[in-house]
C-alpha atoms as a PDB file:
ATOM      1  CA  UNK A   1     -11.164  37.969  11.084  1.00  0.00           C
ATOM      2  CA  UNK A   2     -14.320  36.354  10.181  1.00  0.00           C
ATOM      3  CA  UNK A   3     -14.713  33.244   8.845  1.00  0.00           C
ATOM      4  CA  UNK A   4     -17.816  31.110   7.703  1.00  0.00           C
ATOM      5  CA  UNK A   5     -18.254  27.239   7.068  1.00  0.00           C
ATOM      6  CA  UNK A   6     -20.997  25.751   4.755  1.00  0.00           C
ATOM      7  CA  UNK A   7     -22.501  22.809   5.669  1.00  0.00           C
ATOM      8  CA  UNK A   8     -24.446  21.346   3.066  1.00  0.00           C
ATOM      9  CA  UNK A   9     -26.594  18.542   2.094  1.00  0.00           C
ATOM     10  CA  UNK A  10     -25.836  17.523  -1.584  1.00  0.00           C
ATOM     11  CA  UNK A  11     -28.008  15.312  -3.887  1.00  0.00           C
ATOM     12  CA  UNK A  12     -27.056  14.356  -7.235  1.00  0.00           C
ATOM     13  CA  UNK A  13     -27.369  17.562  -9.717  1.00  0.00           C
ATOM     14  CA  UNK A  14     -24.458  19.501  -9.578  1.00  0.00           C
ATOM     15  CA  UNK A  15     -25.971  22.402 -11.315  1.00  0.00           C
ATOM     16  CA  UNK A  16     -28.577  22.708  -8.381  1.00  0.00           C
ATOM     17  CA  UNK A  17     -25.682  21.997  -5.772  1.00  0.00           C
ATOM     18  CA  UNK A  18     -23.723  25.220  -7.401  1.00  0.00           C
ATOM     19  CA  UNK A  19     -26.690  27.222  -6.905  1.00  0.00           C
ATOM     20  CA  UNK A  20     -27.321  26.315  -3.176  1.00  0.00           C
ATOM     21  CA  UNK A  21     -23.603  27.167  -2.758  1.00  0.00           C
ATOM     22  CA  UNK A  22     -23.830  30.554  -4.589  1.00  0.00           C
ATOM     23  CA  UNK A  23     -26.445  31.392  -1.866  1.00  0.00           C
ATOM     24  CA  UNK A  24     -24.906  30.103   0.717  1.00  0.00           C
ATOM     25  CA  UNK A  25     -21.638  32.125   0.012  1.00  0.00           C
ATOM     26  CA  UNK A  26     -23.499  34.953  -0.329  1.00  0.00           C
ATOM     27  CA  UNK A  27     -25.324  35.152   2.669  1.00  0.00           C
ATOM     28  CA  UNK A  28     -21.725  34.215   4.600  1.00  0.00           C
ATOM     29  CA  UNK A  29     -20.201  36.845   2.764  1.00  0.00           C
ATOM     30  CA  UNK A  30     -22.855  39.498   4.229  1.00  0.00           C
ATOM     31  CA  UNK A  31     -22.795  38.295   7.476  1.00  0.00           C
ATOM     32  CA  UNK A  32     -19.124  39.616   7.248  1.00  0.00           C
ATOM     33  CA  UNK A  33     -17.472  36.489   6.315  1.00  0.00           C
ATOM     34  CA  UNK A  34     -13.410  37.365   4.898  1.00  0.00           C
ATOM     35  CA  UNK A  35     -12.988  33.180   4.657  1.00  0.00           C
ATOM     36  CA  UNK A  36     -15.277  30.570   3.500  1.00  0.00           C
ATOM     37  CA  UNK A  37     -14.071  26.687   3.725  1.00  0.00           C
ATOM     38  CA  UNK A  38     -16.650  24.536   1.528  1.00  0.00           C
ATOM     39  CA  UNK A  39     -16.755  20.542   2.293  1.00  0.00           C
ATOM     40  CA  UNK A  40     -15.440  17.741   0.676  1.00  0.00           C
ATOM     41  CA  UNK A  41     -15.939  17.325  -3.216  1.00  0.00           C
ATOM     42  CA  UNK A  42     -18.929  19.679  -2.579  1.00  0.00           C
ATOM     43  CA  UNK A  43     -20.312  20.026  -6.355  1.00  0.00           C
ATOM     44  CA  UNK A  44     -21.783  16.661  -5.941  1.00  0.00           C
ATOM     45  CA  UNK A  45     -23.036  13.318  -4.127  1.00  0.00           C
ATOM     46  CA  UNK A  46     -19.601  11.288  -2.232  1.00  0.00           C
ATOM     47  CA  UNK A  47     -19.692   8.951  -5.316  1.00  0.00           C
ATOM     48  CA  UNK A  48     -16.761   6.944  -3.095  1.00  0.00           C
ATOM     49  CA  UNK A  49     -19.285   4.322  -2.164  1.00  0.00           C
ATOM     50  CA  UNK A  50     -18.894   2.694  -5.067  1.00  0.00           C
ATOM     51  CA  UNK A  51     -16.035   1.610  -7.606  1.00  0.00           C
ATOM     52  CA  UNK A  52     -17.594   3.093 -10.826  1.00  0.00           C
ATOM     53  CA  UNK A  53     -15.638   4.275 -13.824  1.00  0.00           C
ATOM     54  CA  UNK A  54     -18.472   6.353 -15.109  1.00  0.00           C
ATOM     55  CA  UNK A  55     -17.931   8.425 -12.110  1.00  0.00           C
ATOM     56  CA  UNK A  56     -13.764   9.886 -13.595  1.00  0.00           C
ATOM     57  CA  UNK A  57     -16.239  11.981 -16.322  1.00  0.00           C
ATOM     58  CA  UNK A  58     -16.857  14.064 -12.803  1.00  0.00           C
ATOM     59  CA  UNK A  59     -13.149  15.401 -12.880  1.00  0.00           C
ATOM     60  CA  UNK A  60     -12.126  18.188 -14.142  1.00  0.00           C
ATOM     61  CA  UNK A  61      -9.001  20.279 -14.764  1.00  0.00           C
ATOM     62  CA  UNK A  62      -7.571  23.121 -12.320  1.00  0.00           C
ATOM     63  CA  UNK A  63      -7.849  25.447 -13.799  1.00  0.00           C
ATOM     64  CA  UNK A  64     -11.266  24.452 -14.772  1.00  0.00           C
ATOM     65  CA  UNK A  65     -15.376  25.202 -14.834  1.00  0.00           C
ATOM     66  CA  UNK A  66     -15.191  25.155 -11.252  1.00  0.00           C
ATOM     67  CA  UNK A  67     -12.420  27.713 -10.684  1.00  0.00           C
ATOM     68  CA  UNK A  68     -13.801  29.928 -12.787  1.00  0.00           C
ATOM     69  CA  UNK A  69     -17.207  30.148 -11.175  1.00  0.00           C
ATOM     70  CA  UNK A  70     -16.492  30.464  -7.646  1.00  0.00           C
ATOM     71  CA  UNK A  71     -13.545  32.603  -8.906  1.00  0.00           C
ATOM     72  CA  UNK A  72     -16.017  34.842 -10.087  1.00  0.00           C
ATOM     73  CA  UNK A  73     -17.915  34.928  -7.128  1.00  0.00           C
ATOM     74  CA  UNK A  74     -14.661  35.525  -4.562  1.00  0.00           C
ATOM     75  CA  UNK A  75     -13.848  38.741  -6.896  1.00  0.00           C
ATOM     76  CA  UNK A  76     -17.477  39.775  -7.066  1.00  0.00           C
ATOM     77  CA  UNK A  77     -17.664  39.258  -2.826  1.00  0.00           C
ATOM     78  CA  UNK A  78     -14.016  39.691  -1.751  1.00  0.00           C
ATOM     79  CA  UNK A  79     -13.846  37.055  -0.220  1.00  0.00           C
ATOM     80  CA  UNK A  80     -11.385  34.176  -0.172  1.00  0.00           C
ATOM     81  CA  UNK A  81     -12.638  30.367  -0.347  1.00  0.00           C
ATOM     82  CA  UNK A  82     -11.427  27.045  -0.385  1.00  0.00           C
ATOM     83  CA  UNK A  83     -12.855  24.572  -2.483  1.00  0.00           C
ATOM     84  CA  UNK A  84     -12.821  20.799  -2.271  1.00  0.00           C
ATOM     85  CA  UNK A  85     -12.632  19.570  -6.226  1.00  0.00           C
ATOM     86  CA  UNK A  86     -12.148  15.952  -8.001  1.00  0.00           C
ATOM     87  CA  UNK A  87      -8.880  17.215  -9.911  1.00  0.00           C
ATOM     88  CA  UNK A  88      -8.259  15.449 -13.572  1.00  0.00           C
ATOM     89  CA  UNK A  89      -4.639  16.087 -13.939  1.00  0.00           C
ATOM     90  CA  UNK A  90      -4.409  13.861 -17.107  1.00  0.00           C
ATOM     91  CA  UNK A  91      -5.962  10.763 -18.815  1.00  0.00           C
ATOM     92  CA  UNK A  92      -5.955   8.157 -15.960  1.00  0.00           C
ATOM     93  CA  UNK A  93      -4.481  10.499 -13.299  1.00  0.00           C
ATOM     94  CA  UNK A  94      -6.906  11.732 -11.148  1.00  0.00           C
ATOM     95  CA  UNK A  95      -6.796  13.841  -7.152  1.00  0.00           C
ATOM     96  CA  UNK A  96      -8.635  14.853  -4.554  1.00  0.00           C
ATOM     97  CA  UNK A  97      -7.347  18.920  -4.705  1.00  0.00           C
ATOM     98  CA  UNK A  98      -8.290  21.419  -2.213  1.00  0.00           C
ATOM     99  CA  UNK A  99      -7.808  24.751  -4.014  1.00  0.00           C
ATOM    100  CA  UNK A 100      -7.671  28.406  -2.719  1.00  0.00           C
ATOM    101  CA  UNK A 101      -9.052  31.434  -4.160  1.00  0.00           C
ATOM    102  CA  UNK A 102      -8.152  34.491  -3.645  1.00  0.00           C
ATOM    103  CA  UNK A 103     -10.248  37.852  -3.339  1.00  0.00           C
ATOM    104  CA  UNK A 104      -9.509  38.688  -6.641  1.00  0.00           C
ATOM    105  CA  UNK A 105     -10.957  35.718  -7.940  1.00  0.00           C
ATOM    106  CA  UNK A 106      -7.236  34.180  -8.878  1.00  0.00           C
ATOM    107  CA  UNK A 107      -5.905  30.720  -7.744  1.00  0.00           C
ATOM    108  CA  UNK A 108      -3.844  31.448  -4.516  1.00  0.00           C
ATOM    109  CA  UNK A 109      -2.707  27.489  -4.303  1.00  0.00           C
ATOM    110  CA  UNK A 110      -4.037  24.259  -4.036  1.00  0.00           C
ATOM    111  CA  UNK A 111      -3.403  20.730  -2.119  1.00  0.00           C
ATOM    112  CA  UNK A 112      -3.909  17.389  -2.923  1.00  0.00           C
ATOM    113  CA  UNK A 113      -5.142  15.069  -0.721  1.00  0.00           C
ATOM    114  CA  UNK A 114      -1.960  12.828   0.806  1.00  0.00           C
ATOM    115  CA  UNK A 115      -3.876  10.328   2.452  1.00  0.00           C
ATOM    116  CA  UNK A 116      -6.053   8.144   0.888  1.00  0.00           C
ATOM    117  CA  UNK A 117      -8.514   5.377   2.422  1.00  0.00           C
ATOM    118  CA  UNK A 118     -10.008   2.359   1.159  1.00  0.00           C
ATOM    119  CA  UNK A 119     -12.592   1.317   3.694  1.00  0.00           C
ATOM    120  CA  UNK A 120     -16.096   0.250   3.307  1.00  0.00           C
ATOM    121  CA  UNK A 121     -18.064   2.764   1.397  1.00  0.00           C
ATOM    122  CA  UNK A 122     -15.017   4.760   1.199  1.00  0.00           C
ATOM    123  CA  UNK A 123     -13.218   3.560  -2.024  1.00  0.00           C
ATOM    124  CA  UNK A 124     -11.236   6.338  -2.565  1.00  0.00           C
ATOM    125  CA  UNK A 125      -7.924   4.795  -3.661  1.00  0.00           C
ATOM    126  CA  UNK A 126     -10.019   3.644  -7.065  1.00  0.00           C
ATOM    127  CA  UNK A 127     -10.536   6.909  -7.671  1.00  0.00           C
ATOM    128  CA  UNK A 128      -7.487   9.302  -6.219  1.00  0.00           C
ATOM    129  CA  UNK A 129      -3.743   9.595  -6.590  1.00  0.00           C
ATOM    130  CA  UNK A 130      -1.775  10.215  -3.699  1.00  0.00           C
ATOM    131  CA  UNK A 131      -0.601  14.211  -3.542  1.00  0.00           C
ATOM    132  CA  UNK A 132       2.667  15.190  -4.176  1.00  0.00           C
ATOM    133  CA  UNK A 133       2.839  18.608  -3.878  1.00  0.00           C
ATOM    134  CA  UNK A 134       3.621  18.033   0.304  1.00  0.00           C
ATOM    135  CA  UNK A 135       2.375  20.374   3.154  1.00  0.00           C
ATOM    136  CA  UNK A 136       3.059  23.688   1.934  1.00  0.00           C
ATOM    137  CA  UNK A 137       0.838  26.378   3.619  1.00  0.00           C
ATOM    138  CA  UNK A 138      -1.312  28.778   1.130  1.00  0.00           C
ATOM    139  CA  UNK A 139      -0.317  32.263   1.052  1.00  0.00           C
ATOM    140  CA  UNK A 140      -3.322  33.935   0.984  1.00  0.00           C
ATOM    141  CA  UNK A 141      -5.071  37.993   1.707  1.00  0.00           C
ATOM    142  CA  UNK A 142      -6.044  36.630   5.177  1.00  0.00           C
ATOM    143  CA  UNK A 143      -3.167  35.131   6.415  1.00  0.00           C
ATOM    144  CA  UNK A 144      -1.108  31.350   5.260  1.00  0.00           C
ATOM    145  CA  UNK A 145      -3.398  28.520   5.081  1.00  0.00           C
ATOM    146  CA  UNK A 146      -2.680  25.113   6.099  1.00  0.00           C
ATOM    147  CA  UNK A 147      -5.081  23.229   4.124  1.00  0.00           C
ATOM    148  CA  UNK A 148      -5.591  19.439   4.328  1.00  0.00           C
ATOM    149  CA  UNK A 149      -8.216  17.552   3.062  1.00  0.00           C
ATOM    150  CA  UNK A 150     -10.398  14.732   5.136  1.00  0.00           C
ATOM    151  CA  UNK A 151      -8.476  11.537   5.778  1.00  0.00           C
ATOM    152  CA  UNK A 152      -5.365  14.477   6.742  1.00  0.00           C
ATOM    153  CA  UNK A 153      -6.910  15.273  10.127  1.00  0.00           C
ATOM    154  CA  UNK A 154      -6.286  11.946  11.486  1.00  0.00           C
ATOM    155  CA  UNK A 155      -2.462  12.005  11.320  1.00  0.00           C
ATOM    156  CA  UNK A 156      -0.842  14.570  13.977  1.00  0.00           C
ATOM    157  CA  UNK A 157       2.764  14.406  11.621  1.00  0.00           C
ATOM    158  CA  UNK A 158       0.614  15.975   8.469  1.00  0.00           C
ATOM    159  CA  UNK A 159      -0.448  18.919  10.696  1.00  0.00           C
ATOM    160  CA  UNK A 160       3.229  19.485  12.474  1.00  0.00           C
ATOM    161  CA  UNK A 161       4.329  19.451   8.976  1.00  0.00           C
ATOM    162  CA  UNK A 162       1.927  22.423   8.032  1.00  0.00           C
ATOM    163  CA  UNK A 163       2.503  24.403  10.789  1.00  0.00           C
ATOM    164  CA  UNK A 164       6.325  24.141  10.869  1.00  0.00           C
ATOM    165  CA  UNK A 165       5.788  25.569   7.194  1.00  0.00           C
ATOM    166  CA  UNK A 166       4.592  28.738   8.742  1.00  0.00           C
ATOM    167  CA  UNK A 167       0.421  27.786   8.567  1.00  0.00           C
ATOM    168  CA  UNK A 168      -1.819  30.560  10.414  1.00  0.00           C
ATOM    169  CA  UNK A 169      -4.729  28.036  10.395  1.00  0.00           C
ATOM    170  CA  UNK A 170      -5.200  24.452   9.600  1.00  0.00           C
ATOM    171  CA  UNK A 171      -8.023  23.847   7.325  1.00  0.00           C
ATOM    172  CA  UNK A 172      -9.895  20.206   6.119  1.00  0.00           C
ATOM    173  CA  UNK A 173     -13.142  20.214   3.949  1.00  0.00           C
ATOM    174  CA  UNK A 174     -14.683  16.788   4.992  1.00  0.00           C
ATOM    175  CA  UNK A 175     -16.802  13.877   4.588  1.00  0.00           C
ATOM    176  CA  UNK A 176     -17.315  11.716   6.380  1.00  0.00           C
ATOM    177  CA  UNK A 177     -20.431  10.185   8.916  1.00  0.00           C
ATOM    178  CA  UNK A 178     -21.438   6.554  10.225  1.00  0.00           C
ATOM    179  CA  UNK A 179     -22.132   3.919   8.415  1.00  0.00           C
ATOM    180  CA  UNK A 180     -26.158   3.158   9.592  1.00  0.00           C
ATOM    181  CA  UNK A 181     -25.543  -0.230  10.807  1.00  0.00           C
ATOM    182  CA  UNK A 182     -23.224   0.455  13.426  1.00  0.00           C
ATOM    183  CA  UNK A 183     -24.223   0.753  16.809  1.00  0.00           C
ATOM    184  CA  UNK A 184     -25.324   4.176  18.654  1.00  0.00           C
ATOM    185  CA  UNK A 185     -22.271   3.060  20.634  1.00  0.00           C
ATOM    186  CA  UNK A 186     -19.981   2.587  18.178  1.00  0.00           C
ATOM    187  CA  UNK A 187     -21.308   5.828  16.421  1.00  0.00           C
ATOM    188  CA  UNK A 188     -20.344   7.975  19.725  1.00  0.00           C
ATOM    189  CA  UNK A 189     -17.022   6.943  19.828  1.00  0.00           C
ATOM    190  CA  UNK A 190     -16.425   7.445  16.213  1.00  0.00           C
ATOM    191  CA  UNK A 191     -17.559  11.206  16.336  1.00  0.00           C
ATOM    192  CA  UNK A 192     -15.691  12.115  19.377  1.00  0.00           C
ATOM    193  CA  UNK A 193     -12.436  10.377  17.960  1.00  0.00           C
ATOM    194  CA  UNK A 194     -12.723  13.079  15.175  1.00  0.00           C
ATOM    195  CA  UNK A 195     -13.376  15.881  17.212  1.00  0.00           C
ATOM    196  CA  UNK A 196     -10.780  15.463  19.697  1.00  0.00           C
ATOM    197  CA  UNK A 197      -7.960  14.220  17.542  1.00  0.00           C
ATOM    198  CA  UNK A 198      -8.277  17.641  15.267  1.00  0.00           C
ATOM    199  CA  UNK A 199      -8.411  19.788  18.893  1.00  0.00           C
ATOM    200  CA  UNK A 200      -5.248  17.482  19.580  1.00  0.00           C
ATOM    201  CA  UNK A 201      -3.928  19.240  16.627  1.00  0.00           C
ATOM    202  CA  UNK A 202      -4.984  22.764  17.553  1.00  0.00           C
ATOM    203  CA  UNK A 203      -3.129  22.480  20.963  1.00  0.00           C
ATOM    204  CA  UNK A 204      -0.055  20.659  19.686  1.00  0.00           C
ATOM    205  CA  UNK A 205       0.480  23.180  17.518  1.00  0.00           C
ATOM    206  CA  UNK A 206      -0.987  26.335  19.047  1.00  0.00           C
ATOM    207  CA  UNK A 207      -3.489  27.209  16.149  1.00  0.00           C
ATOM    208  CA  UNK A 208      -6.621  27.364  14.879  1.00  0.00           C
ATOM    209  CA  UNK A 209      -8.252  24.734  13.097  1.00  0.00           C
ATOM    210  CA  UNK A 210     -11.206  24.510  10.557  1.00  0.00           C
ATOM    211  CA  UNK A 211     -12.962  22.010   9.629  1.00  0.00           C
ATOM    212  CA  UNK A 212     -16.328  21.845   7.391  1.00  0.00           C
ATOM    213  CA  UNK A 213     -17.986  18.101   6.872  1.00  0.00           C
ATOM    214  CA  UNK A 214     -20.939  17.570   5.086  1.00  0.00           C
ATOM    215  CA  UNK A 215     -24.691  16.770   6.762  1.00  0.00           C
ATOM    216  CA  UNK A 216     -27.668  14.479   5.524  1.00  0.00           C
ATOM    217  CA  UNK A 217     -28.173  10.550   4.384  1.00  0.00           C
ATOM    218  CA  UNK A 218     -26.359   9.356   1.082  1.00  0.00           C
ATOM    219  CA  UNK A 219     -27.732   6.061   0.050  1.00  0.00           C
ATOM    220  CA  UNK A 220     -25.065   3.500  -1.373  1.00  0.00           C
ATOM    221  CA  UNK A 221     -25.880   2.985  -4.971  1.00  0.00           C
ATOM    222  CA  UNK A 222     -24.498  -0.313  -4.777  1.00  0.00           C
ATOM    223  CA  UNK A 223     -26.683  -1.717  -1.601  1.00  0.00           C
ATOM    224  CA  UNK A 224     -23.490  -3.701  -0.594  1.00  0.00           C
ATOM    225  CA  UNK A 225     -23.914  -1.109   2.795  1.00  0.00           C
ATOM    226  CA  UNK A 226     -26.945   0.752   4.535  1.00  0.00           C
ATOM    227  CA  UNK A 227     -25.429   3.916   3.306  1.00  0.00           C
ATOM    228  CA  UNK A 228     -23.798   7.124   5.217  1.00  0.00           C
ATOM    229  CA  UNK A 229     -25.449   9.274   7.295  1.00  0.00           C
ATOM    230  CA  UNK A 230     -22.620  12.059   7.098  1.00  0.00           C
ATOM    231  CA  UNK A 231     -22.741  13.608  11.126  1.00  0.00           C
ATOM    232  CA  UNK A 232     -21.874  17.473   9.953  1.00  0.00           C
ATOM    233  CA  UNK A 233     -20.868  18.846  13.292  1.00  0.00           C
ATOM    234  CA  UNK A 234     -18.531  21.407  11.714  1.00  0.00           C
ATOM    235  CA  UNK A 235     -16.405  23.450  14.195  1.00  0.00           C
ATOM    236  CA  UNK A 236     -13.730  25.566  14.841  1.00  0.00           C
ATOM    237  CA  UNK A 237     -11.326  25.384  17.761  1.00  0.00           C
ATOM    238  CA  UNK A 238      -9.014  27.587  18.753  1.00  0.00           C
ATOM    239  CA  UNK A 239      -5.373  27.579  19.882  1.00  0.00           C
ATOM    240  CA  UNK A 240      -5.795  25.489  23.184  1.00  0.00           C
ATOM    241  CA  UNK A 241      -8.590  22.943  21.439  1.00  0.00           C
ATOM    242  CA  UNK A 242     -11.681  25.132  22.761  1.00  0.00           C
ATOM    243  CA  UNK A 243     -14.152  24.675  21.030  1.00  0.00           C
ATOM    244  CA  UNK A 244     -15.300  28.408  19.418  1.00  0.00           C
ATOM    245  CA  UNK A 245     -18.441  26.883  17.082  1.00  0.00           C
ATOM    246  CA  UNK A 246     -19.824  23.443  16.359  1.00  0.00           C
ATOM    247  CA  UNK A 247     -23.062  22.541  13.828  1.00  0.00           C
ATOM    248  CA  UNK A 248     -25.110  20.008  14.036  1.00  0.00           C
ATOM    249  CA  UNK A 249     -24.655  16.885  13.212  1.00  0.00           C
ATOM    250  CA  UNK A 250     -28.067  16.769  10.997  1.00  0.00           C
ATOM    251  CA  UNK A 251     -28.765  20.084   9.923  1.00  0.00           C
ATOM    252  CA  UNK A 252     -27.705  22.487   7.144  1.00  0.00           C
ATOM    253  CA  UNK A 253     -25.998  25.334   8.184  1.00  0.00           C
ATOM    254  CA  UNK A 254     -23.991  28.364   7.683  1.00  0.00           C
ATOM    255  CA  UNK A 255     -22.049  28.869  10.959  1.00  0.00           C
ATOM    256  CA  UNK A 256     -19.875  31.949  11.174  1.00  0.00           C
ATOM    257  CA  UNK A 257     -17.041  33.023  13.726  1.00  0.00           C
ATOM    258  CA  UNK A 258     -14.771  35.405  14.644  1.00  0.00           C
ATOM    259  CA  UNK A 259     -11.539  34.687  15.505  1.00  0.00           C
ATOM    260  CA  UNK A 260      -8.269  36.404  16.648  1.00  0.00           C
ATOM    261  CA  UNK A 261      -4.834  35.033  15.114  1.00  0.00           C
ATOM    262  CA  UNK A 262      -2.500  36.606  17.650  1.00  0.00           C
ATOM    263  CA  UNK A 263      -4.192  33.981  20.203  1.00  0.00           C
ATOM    264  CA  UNK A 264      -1.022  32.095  18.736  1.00  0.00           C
ATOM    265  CA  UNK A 265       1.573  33.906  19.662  1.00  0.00           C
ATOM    266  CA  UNK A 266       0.210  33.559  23.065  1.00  0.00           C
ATOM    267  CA  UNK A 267      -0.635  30.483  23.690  1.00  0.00           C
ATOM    268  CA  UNK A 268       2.822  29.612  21.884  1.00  0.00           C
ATOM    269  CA  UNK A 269       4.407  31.537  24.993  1.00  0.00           C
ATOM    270  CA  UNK A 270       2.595  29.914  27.867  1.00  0.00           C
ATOM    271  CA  UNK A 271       2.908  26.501  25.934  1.00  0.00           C
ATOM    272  CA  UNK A 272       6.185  26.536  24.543  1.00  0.00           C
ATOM    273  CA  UNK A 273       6.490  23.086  22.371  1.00  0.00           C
ATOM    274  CA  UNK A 274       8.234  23.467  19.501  1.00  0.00           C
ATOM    275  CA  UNK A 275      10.951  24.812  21.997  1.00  0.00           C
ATOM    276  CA  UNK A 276      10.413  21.647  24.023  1.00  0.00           C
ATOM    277  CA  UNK A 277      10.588  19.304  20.751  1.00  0.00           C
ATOM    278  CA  UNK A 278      13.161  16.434  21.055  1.00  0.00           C
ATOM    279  CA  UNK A 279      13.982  16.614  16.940  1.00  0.00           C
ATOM    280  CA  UNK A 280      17.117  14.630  17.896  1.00  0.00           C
ATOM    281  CA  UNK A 281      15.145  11.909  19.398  1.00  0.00           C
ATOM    282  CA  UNK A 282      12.557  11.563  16.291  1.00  0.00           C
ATOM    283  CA  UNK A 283      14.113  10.368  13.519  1.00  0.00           C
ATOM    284  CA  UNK A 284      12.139   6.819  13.487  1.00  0.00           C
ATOM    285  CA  UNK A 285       8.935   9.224  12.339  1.00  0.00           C
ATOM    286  CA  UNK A 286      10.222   8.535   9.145  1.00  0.00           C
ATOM    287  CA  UNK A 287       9.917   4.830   9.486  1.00  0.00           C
ATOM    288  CA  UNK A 288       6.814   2.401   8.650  1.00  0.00           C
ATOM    289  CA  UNK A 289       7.413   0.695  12.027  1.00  0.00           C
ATOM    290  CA  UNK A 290      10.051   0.498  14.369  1.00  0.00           C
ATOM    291  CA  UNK A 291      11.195  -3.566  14.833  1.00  0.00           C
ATOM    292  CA  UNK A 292      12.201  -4.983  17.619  1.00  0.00           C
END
């Protein structure tokens, strides 16, 4: 099937944010497009630079305004899409929720974000709630989606988890980029981290994986750091970690790819490691640490 990532510089009005996304989903949608992964929070600016309590009037219920414009748009397109959204479950309870929608413009699922950082210009624990709802794949027209969000793709148990559930494809809207004082050094090794820990995750597991981070400079409001320049490079790898697409990492861009989900079964066959997996040896997973 084909599938299309957006990769979008935002600035602060969501209204002209939705519209830029409209087009963008359109014009991915006539390319052919069948699935369209959006990036992190993508209505607005990544207000996680800053602790600011002005920023929970953001939120917004699932179902909500959100859902119901892009679910009009998936019905109108046929097309399937998963949105990144800054969930308001209830007074004071607040997620970061990745939510599926279907061709018919219905909610097919949704996923809230399980880990959450607190670094440097990336307060998120002020703002989000742990997820509880586990790592459930999303049933879905195109196939069961193993969607994650961000912080997700660094942690190799979250994807085994999702593809033990039965995923066809892991998924993770993104953001995330270099904070500007670091060194060009320091800014290398950073990138290719991300990229080859999520291709880690595509051969471990035999499957393809998605993942759509956002592009452009985002000043901090606060000054406290020089800002993020979020590095895009939004790719796709397939089954054995090769690398099938990659964006920039400073340019807007609608990138779309075909891919072929019976590479799985395949490479599953030549590579055979959840026959291979020592389950009775890895009960300490479940442990903080293992003392001495």
């Amino acid at each position: 099937m084909k599938i299309s990532l957006i990769q979008q510089a935002n600035i602060a009005s969501i209204a002209e944010n939705l519209a830029k996304l409209e087009l963008n989903i359109r014009s991915c949608a006539a390319k052919g497009a069948e699935l369209i992964v959006l990036q992190e929070l993508h209505n607005g600016l990544y207000f996680c630079q800053t602790e600011d309590a002005t920023v929970f009037e953001q939120a917004e219920t699932i179902p909500g305004p959100s859902t119901k414009f892009f679910g009009k748009l998936a019905k109108e397109l046929k097309v399937v899409l998963v949105l990144s959204l800054f969930e308001k479950r209830a007074s004071g309870l607040y997620h970061n929720t990745a939510v599926v929608i279907e061709k018919n413009g219905t909610i097919a699922g949704k996923y809230r974000k399980m880990h959450i950082p607190d670094d440097p210009a990336y307060y998120e624990k002020y703002y989000f709630t742990p997820g509880d709802l586990g790592f459930e794949p999303i049933l879905t027209s195109v196939g069961k989606l193993g969607v994650m969000v961000c912080w997700d793709q660094w942690y190799p148990e979250a994807a085994r988890l999702m593809a033990m559930s039965g995923a066809e494809i892991l998924i993770y809207p993104t953001a995330i980029g270099w904070e500007s004082s670091d060194s060009i050094e320091e800014k290398t090794r950073q990138a290719e981290a991300w990229l080859t820990v999520q291709r880690g995750h595509a051969v471990a597991n035999g499957l393809h994986v998605i993942t759509c981070n956002r592009t452009s400079f985002e000043p901090d409001p606060s000054g406290v750091t020089k800002g993020i320049q979020f590095w895009g490079n939004s790719f796709v790898a397939g089954p054995q970690g090769e690398m099938l697409i990659q964006a920039s990492n400073d340019k807007e861009e609608n990138i779309v790819v075909e891919i072929d989900l019976s590479r799985t079964e395949k490479v599953r066959q030549i590579w055979p490691f959840f026959r291979d997996r020592r389950v009775d040896a890895f009960g300490d997973l479940t442990k903080r640490w293992r003392e001495e």
